[in-house]
PDB file of N, CA and C in Angstrom:
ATOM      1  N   UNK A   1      11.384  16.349 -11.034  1.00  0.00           N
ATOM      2  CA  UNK A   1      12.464  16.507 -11.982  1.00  0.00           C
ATOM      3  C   UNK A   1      13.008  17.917 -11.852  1.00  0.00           C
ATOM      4  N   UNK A   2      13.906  18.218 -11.761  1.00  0.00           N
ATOM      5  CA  UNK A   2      14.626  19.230 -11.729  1.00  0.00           C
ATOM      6  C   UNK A   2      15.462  19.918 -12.710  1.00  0.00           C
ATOM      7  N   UNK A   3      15.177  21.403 -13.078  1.00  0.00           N
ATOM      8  CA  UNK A   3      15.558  21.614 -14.489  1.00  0.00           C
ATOM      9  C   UNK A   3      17.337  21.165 -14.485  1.00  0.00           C
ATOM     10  N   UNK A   4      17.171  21.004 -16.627  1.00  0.00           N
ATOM     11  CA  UNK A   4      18.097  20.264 -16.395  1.00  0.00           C
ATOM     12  C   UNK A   4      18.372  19.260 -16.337  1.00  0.00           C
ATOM     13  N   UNK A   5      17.725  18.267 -16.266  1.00  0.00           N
ATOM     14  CA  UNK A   5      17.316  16.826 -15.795  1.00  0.00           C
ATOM     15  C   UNK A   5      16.858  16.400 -17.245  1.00  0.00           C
ATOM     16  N   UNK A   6      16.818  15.353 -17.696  1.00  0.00           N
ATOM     17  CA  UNK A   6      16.085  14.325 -19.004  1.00  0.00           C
ATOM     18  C   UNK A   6      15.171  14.127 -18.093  1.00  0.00           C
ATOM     19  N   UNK A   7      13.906  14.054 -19.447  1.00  0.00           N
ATOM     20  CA  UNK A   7      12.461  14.267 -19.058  1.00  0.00           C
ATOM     21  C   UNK A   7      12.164  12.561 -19.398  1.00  0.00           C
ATOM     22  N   UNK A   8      11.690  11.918 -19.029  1.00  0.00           N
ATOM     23  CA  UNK A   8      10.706  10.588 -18.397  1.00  0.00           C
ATOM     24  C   UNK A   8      10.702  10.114 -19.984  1.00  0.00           C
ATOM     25  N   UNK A   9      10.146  10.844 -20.723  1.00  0.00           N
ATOM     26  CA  UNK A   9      10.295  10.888 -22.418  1.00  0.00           C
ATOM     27  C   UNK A   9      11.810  10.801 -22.941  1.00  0.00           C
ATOM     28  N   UNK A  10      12.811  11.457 -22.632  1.00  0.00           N
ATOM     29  CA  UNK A  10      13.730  11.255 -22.846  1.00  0.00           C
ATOM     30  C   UNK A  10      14.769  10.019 -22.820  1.00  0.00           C
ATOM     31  N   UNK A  11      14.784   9.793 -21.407  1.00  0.00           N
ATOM     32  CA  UNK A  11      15.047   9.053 -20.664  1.00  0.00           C
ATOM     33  C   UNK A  11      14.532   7.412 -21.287  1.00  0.00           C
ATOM     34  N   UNK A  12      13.357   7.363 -21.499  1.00  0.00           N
ATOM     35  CA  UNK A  12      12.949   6.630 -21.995  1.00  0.00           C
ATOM     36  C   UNK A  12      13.355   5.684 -23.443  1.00  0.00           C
ATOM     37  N   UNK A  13      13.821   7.259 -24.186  1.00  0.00           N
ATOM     38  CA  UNK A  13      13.936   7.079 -25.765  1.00  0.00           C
ATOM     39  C   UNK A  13      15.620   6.678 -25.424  1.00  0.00           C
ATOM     40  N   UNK A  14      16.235   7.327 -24.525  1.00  0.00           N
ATOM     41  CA  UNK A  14      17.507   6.708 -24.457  1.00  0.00           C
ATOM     42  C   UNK A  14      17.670   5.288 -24.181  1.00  0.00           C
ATOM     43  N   UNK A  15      17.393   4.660 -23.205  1.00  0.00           N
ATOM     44  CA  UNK A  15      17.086   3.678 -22.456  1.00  0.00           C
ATOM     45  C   UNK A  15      16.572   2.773 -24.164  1.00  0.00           C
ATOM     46  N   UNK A  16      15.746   2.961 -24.532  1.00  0.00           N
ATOM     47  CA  UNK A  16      15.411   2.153 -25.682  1.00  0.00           C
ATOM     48  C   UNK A  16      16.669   1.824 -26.603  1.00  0.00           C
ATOM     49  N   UNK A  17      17.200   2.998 -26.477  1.00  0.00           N
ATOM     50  CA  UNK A  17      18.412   3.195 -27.915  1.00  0.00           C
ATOM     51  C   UNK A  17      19.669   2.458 -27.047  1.00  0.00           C
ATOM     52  N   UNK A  18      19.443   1.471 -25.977  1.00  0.00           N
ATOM     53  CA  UNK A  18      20.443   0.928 -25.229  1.00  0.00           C
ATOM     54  C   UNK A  18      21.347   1.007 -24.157  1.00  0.00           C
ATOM     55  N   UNK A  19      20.715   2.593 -23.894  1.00  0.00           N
ATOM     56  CA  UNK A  19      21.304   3.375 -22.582  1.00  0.00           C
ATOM     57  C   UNK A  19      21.052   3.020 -21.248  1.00  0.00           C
ATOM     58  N   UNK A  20      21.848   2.257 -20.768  1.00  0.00           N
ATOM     59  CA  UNK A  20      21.728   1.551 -19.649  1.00  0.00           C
ATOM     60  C   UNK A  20      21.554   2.381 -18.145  1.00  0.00           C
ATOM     61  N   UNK A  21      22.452   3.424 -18.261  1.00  0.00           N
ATOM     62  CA  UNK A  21      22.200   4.285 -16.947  1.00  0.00           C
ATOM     63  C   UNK A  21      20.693   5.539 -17.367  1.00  0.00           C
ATOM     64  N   UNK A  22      20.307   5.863 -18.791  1.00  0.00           N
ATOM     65  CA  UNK A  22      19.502   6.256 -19.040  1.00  0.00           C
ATOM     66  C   UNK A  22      17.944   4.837 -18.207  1.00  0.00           C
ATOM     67  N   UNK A  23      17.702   3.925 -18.742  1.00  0.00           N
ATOM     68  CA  UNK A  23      16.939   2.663 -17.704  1.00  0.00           C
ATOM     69  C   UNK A  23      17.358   3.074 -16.368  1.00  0.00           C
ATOM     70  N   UNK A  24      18.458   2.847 -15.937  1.00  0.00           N
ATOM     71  CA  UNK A  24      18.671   3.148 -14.696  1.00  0.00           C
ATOM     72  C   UNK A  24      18.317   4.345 -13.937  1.00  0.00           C
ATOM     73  N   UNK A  25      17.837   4.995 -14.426  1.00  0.00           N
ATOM     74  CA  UNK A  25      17.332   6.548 -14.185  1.00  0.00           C
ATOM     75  C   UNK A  25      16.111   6.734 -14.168  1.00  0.00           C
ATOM     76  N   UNK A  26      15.796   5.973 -15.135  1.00  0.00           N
ATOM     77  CA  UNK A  26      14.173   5.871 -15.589  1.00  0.00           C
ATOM     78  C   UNK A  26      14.086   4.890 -13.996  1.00  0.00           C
ATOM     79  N   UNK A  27      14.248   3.949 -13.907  1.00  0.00           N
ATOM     80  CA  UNK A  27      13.809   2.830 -12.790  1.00  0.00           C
ATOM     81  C   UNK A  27      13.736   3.763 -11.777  1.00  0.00           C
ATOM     82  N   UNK A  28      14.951   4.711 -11.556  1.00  0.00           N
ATOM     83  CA  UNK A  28      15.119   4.627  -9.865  1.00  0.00           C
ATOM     84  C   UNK A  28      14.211   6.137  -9.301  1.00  0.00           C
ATOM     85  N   UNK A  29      13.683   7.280 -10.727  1.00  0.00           N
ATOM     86  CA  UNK A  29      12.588   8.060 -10.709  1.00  0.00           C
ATOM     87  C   UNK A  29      11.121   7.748 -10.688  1.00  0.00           C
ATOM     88  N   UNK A  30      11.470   6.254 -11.130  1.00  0.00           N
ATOM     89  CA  UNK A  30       9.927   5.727 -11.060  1.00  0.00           C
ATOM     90  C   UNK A  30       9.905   4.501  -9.338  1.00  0.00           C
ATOM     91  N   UNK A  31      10.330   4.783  -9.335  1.00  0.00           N
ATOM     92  CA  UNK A  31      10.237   3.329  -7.939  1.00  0.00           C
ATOM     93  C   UNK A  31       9.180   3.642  -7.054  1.00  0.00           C
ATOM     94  N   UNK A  32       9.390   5.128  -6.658  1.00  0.00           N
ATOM     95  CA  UNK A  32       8.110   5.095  -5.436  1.00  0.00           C
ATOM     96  C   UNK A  32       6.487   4.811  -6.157  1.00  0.00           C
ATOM     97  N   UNK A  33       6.410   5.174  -7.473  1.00  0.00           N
ATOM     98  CA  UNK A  33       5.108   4.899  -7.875  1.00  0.00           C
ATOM     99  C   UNK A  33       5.162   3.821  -8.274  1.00  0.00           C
ATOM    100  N   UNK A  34       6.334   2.738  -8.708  1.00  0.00           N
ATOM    101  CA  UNK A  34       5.810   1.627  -8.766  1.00  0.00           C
ATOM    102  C   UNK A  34       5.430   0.791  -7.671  1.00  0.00           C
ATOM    103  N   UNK A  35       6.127   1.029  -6.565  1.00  0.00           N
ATOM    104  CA  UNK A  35       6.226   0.422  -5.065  1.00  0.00           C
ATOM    105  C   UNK A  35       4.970   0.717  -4.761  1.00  0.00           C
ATOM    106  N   UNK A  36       4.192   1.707  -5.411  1.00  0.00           N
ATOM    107  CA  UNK A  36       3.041   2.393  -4.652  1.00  0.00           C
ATOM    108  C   UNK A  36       1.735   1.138  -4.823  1.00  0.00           C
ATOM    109  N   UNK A  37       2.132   1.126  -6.453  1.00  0.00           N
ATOM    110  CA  UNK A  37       1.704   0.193  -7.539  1.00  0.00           C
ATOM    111  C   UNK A  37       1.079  -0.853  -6.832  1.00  0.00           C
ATOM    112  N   UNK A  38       2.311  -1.573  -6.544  1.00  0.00           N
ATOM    113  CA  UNK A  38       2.852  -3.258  -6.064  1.00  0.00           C
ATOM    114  C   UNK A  38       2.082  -3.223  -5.061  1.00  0.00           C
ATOM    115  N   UNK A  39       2.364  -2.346  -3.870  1.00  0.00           N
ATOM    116  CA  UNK A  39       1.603  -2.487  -2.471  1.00  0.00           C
ATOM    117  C   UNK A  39       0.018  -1.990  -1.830  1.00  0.00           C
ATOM    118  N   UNK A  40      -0.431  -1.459  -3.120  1.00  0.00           N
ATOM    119  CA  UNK A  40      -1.938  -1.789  -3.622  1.00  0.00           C
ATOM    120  C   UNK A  40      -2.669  -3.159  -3.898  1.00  0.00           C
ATOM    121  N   UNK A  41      -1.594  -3.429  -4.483  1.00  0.00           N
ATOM    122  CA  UNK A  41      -2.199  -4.722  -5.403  1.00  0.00           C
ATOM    123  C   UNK A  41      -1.993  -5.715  -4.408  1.00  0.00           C
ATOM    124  N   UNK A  42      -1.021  -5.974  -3.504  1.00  0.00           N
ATOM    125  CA  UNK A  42      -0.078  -7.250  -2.838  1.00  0.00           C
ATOM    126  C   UNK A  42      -0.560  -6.869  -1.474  1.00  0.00           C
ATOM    127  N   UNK A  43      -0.698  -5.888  -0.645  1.00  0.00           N
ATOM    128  CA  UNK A  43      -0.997  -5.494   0.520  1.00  0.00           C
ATOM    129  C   UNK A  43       0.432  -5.930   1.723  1.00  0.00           C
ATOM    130  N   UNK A  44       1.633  -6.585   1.203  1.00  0.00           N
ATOM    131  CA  UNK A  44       2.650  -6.732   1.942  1.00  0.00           C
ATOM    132  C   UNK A  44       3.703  -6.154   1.245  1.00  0.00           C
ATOM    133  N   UNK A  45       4.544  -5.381   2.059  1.00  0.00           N
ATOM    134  CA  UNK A  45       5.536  -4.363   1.763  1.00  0.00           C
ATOM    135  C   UNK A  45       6.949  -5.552   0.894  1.00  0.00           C
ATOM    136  N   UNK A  46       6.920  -6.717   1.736  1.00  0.00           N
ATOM    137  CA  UNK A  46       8.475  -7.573   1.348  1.00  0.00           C
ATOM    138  C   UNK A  46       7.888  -7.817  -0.392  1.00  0.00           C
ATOM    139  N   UNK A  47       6.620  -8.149  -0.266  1.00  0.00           N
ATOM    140  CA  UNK A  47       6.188  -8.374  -1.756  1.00  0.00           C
ATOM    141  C   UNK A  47       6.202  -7.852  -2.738  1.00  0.00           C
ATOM    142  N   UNK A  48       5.749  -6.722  -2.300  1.00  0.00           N
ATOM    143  CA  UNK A  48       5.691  -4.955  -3.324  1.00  0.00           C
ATOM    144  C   UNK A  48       7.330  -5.036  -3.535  1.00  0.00           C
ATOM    145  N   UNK A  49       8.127  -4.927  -2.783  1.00  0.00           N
ATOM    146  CA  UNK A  49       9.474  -4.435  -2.621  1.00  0.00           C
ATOM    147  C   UNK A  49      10.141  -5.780  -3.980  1.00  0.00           C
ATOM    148  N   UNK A  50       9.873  -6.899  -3.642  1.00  0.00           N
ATOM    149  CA  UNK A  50      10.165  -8.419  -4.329  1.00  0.00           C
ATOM    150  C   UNK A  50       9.724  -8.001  -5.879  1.00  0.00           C
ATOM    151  N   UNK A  51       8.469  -7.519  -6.293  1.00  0.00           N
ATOM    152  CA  UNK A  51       7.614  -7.037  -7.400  1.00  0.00           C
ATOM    153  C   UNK A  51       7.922  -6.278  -8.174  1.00  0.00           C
ATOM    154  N   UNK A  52       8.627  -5.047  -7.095  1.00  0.00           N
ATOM    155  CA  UNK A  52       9.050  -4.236  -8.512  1.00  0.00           C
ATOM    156  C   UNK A  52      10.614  -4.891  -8.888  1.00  0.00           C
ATOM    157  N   UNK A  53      11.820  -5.590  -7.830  1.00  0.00           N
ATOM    158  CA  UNK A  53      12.373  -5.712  -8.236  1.00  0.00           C
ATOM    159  C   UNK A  53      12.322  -6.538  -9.700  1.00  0.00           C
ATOM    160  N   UNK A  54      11.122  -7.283  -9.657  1.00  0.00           N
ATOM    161  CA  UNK A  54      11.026  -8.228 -10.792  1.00  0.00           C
ATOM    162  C   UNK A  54      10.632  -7.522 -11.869  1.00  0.00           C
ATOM    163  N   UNK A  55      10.000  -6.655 -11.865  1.00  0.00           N
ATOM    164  CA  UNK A  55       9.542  -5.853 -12.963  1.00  0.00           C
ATOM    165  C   UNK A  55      10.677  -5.031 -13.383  1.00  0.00           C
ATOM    166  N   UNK A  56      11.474  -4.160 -12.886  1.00  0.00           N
ATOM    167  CA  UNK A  56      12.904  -3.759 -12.979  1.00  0.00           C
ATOM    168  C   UNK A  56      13.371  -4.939 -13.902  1.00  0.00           C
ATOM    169  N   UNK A  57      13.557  -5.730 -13.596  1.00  0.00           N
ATOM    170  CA  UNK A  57      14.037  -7.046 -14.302  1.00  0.00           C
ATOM    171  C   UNK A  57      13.806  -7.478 -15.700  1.00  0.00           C
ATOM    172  N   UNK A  58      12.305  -7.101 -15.535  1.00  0.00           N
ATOM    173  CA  UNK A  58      11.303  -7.398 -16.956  1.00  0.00           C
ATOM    174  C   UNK A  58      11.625  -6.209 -17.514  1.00  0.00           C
ATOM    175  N   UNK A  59      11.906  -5.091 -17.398  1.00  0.00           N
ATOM    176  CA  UNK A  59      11.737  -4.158 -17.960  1.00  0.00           C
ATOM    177  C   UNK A  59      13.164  -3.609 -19.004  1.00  0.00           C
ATOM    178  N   UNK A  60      14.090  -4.365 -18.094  1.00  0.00           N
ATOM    179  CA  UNK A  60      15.448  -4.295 -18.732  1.00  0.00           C
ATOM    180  C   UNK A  60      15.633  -5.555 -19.568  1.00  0.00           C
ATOM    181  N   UNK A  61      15.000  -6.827 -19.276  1.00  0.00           N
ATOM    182  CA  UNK A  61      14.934  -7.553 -20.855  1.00  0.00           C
ATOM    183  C   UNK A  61      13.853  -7.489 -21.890  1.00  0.00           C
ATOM    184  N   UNK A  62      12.686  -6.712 -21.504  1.00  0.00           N
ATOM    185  CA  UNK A  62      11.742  -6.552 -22.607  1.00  0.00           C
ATOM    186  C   UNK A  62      11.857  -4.707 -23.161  1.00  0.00           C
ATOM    187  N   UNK A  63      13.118  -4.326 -22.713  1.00  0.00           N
ATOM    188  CA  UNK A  63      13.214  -2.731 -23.248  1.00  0.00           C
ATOM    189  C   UNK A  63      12.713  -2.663 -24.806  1.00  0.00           C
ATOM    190  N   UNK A  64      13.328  -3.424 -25.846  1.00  0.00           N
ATOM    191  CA  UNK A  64      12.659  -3.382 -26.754  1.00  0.00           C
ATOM    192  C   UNK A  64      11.285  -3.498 -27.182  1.00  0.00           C
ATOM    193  N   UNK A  65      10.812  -3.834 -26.425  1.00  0.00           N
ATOM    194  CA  UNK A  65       9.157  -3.631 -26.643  1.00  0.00           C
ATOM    195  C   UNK A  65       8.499  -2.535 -25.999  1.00  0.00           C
ATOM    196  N   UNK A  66       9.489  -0.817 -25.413  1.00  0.00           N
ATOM    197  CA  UNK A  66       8.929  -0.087 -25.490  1.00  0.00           C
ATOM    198  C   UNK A  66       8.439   0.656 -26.344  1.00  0.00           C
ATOM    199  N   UNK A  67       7.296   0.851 -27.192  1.00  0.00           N
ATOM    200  CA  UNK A  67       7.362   1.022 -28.334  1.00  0.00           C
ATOM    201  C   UNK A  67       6.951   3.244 -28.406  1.00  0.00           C
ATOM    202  N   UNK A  68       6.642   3.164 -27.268  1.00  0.00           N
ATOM    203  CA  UNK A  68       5.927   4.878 -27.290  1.00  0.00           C
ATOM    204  C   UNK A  68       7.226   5.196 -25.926  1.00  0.00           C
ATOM    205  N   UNK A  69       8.511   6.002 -26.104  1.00  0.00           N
ATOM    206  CA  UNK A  69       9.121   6.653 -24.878  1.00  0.00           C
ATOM    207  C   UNK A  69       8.149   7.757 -24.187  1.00  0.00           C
ATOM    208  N   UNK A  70       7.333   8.380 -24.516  1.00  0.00           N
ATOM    209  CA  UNK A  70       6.468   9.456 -23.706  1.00  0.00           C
ATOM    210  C   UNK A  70       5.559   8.720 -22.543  1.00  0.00           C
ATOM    211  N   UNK A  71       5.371   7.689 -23.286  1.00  0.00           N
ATOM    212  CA  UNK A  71       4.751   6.674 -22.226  1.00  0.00           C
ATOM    213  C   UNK A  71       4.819   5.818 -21.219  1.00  0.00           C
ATOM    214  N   UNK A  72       6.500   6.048 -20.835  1.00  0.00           N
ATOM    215  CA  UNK A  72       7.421   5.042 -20.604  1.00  0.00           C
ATOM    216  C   UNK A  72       6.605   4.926 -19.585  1.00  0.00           C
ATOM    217  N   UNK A  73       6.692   5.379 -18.189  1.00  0.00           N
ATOM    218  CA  UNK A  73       5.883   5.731 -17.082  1.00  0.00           C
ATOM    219  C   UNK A  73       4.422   4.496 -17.152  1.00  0.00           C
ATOM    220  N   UNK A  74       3.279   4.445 -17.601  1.00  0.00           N
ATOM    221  CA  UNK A  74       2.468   4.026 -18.008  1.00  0.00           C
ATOM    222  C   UNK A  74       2.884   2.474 -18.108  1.00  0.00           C
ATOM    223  N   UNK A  75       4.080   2.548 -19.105  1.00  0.00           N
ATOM    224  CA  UNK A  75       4.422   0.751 -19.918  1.00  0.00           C
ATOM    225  C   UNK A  75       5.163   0.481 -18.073  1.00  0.00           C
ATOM    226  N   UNK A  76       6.196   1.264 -17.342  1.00  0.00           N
ATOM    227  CA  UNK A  76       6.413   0.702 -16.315  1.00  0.00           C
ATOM    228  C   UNK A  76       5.151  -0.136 -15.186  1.00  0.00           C
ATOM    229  N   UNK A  77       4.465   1.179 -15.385  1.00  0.00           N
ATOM    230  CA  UNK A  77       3.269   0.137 -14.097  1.00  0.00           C
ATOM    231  C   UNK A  77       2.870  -1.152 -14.852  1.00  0.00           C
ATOM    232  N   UNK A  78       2.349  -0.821 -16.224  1.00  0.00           N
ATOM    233  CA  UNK A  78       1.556  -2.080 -16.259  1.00  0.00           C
ATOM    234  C   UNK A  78       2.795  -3.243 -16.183  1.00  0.00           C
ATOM    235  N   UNK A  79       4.012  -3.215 -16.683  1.00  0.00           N
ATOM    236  CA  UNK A  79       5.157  -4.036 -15.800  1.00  0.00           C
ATOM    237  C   UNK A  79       4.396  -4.719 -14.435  1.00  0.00           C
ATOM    238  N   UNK A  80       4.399  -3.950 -13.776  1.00  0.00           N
ATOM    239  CA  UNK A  80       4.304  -3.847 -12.120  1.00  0.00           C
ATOM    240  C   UNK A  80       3.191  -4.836 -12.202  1.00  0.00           C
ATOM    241  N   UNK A  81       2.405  -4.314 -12.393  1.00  0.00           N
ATOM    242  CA  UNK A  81       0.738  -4.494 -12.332  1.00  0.00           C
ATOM    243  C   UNK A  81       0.723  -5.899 -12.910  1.00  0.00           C
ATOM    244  N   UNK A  82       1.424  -6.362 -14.103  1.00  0.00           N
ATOM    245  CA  UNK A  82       1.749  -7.835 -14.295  1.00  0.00           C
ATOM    246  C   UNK A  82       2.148  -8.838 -13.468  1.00  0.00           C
ATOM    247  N   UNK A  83       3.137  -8.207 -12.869  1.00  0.00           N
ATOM    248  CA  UNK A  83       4.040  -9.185 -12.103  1.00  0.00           C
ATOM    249  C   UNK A  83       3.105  -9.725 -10.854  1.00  0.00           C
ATOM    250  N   UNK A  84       2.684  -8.616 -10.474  1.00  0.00           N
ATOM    251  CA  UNK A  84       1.537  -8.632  -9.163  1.00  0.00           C
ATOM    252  C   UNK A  84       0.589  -9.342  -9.719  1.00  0.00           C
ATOM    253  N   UNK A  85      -0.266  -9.359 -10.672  1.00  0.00           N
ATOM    254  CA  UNK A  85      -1.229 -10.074 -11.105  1.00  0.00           C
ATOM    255  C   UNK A  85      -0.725 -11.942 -11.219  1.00  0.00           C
ATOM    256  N   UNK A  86       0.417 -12.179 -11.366  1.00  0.00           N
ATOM    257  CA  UNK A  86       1.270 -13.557 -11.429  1.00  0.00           C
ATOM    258  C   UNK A  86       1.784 -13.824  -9.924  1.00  0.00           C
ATOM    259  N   UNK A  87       1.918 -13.017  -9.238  1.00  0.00           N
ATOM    260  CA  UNK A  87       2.164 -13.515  -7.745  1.00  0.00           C
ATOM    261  C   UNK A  87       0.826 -13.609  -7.381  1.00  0.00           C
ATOM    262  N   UNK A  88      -0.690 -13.062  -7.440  1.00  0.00           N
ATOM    263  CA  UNK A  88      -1.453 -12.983  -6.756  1.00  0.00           C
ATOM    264  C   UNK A  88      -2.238 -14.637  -7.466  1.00  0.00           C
TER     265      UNK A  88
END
């Protein structure tokens, strides 16, 4: 993050309050650790790649059930970590 930048917490609390490019920000700072996530769990890259898009997915219709923004980070993997657990 680079000063200057909305912090993961921020970002988060926006994104909750309906901020769509705030989510969008949040997603696209978190991707390599979710990808990291996915291709732990899945061991194939098209899958991991398939995984988070779905979780991206989940994450923008279950935004309201972020209930802690500091945590956002955290509520993303276990996203991840779901989706992978339902493909596997």
């Amino acid at each position: 993050m680079n000063a200057g930048e909305p912090s993961d917490a921020e970002l988060g609390g926006l994104a909750r309050a309906g901020s769509l490019e705030a989510l969008a920000a949040l997603l696209e700072r978190s991707r390599p650790m979710l990808y990291a996530t996915a291709l732990g769990l899945l061991g194939s890259r098209p899958e991991a790649e398939d995984a988070v898009q779905d979780a991206c997915l989940v994450a923008l219709l279950r935004l309201d059930e972020l209930r802690d923004p500091p945590a956002v980070r955290a509520w993303l993997r276990t996203l991840v970590r779901n989706v992978c657990l339902m493909r596997l």
